[in-house]
Protein backbone atom coordinates (compact mmCIF):
# COMPACT_ATOMS: atom_id res chain seq x y z
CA UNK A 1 79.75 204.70 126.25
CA UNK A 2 76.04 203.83 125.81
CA UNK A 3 73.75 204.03 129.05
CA UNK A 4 71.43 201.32 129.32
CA UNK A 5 68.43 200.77 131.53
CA UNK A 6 70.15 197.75 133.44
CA UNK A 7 72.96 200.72 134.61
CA UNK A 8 70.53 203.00 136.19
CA UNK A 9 67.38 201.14 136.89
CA UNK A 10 65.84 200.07 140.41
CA UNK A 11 66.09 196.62 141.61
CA UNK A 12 62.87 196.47 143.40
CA UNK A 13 60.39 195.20 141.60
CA UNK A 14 57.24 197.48 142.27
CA UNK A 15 54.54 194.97 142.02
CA UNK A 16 51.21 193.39 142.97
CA UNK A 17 49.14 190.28 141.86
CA UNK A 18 45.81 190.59 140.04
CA UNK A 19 44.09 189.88 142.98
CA UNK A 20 45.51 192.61 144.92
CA UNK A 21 42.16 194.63 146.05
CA UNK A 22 42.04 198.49 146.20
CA UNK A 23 43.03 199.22 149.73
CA UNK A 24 46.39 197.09 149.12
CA UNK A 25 47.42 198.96 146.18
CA UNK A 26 47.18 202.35 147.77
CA UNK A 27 49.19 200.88 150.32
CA UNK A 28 52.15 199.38 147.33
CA UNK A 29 51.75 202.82 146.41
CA UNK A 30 52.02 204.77 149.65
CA UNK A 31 55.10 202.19 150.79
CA UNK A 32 57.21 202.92 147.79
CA UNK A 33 56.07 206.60 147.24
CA UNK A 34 55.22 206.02 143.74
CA UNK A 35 52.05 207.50 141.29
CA UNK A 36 51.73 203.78 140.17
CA UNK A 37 52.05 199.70 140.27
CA UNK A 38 52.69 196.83 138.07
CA UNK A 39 50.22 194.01 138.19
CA UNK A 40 51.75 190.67 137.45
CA UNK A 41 50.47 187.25 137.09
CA UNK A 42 51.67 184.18 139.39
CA UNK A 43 54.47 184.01 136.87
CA UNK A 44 55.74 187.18 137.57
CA UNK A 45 54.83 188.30 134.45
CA UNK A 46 53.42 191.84 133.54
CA UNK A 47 50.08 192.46 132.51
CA UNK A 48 49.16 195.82 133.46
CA UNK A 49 49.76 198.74 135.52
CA UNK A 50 47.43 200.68 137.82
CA UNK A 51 48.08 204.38 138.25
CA UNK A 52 46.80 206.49 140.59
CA UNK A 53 44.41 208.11 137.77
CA UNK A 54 43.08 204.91 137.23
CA UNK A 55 42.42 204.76 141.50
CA UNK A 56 41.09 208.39 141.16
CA UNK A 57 37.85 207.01 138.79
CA UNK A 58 36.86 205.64 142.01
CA UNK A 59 36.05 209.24 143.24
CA UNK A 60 34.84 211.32 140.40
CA UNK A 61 32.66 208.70 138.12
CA UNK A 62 29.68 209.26 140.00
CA UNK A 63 27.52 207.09 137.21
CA UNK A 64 30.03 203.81 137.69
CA UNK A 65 27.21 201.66 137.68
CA UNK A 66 25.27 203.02 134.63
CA UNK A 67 25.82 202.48 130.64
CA UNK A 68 24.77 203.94 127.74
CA UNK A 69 24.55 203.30 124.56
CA UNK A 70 25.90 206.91 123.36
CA UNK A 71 29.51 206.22 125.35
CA UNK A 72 32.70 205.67 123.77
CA UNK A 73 34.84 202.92 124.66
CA UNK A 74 37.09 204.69 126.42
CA UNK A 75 34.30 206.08 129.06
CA UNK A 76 32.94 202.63 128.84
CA UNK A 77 36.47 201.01 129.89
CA UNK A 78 36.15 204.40 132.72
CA UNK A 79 33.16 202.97 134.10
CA UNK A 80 34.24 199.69 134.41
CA UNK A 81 37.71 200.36 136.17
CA UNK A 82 35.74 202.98 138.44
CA UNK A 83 33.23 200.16 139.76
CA UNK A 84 36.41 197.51 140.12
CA UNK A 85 37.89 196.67 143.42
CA UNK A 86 41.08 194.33 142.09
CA UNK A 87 43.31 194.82 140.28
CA UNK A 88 42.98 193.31 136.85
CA UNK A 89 39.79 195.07 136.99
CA UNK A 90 41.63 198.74 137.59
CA UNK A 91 44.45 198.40 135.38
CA UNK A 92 45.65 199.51 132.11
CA UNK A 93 46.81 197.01 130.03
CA UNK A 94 48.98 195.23 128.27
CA UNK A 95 51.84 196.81 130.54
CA UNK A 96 54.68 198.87 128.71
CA UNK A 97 57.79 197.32 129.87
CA UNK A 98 61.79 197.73 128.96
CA UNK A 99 64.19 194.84 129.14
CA UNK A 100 67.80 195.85 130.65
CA UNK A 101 69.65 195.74 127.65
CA UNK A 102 67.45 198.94 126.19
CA UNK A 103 69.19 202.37 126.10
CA UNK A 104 68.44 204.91 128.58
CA UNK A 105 67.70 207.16 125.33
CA UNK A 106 65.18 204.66 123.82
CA UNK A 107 63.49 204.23 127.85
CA UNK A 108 63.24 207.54 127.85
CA UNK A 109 61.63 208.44 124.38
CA UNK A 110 59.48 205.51 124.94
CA UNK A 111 57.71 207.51 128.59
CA UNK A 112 57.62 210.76 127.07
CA UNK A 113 55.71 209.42 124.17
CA UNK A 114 53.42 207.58 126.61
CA UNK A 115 53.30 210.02 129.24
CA UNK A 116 54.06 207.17 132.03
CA UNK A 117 56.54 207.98 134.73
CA UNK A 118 57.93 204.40 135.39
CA UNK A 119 58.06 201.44 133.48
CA UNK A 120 58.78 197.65 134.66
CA UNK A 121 61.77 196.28 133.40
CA UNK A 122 61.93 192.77 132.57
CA UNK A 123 63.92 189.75 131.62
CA UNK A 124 64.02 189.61 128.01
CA UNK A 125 64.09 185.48 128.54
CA UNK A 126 61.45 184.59 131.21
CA UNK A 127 59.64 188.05 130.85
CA UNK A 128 59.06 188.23 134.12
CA UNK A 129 59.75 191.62 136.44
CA UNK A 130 62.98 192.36 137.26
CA UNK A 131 62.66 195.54 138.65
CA UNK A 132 61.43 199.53 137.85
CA UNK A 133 62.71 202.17 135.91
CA UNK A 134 61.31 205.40 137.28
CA UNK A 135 61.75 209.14 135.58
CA UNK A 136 64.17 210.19 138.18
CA UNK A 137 66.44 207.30 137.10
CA UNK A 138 66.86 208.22 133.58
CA UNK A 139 67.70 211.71 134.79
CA UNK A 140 70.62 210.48 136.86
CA UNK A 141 72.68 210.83 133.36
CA UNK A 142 72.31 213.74 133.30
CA UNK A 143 75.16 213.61 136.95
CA UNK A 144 77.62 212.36 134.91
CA UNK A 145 80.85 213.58 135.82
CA UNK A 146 82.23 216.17 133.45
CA UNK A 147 85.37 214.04 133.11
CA UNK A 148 83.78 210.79 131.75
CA UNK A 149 81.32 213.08 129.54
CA UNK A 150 84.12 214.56 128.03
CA UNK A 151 85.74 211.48 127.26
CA UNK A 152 83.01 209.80 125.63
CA UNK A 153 82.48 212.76 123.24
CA UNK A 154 86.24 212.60 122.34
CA UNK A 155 85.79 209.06 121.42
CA UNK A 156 83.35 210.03 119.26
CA UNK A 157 84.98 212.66 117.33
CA UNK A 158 87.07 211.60 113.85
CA UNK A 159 91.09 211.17 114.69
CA UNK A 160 93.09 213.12 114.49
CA UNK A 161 91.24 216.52 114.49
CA UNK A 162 92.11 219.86 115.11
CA UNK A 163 89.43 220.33 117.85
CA UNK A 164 88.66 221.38 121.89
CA UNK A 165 86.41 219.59 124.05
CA UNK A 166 85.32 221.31 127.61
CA UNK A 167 82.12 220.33 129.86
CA UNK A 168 80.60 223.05 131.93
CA UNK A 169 77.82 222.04 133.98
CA UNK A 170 76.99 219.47 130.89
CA UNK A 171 77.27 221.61 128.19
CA UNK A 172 79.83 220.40 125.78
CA UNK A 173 81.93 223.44 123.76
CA UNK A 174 83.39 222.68 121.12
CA UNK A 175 86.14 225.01 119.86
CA UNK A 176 88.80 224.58 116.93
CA UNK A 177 89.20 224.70 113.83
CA UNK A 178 87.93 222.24 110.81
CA UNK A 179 88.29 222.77 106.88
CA UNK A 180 84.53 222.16 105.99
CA UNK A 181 81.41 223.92 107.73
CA UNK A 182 79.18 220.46 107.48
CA UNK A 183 82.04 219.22 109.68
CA UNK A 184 81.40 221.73 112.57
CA UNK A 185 77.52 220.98 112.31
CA UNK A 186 78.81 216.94 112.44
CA UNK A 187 80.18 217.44 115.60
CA UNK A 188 77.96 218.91 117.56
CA UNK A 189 75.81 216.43 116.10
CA UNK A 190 78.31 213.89 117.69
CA UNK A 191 78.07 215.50 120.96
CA UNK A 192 74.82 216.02 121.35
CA UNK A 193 74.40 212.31 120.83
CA UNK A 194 76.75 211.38 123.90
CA UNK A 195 74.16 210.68 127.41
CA UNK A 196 74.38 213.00 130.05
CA UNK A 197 75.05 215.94 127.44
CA UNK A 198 72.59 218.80 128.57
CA UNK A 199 73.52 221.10 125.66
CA UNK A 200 76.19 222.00 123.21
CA UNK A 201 77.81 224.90 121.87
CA UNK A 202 79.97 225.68 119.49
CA UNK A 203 82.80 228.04 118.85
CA UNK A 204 84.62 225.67 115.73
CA UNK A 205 86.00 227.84 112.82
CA UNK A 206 85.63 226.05 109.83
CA UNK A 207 87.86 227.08 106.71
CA UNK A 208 85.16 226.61 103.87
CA UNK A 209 81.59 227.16 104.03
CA UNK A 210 79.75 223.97 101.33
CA UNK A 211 76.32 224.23 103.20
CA UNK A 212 73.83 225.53 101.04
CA UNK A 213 71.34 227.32 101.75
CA UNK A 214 67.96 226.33 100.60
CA UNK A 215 65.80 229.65 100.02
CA UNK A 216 62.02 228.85 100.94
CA UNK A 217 58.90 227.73 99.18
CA UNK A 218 56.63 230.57 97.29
């Protein structure tokens, strides 16, 4: 069975308007006990986020109100959200989003790459926010019970097989026997695959060995 962000996400859309000024984002923030908001447009529409590092600029940019020539435009863009006091002025945009229908997997690739703890999820018609998927959300696969990770890796495996699935903790062993190494490294392949799966091991026998091993570069 394939996780998907509409199985796990929040429902409460974690939001302000562009017009929101400083002191009432801290407050979104502080409310919700989150690191960072969504700014929408009347629409409901994403079309940034404000973090709390973005916030922070407001503290440690003590030349806000200066430019020079020499700055890159990433200082440049530092300055500017450091001197704002709304917040299309402090946020980061365009806003990385996820529409319901993405997998958890794919969710959670796409904040490790970015480094963002929580992403707004939208409708994939209107656009507009439908809620928030936070880190913590996408690690509730990871409480799958055994039973229903088990099953799900059995599903995956080819019929009629000669092999053992057990779930300990969520690691997946696999034990048996197959005729072809490449078919052991397959299945744990399989496994590691299924959501929730926090490691696998193996203990399959296979009959024949037709890896081959490539010796290394000179």
């Amino acid at each position: 069975m394939t996780i998907h962000v509409r199985d796990v996400m929040g429902r409460v859309a974690i939001a302000v308007l562009e017009d929101a000024s400083f002191s009432e984002i801290i407050g979104a923030m502080k409310r919700y006990a989150v690191g960072a908001v969504t700014v929408i447009d009347a629409d409901r529409r994403p079309v940034g986020v404000v973090s709390e590092d973005d916030l922070l600029l407001k503290e440690i940019d003590s030349v806000r109100h200066s430019v020079s020539i020499f700055e890159s435009p990433r200082q440049r863009r530092e300055h500017q959200k450091a001197a704002g006091v709304r917040a299309r002025q402090l946020m980061t945009s365009p806003a990385v989003t996820v529409t319901p229908g993405t997998t958890v997997r794919d969710a959670a690739r796409l904040m490790h790459d970015r480094r963002i703890k929580q992403v707004p999820v939208i409708d994939p018609v209107t656009g507009r926010i439908a809620g928030t998927l936070h880190q913590r959300d996408v690690l509730r696969v990871f409480t799958r019970p055994a039973c229903d990770i088990e099953a799900d890796v059995r599903a995956r495996l080819p019929e009629g097989g000669d092999l053992t699935v057990r779930v300990e903790q969520g690691v997946v062993v696999l034990g048996g026997r197959v005729r072809w190494a490449s078919e052991a490294v397959a299945a744990v392949e399989t496994a590691r695959s299924v959501e929730g799966v926090v490691d696998v091991v193996t203990e399959i026998e296979p009959v024949k060995e037709d890896l081959v091993a490539v010796p290394p570069l000179m």
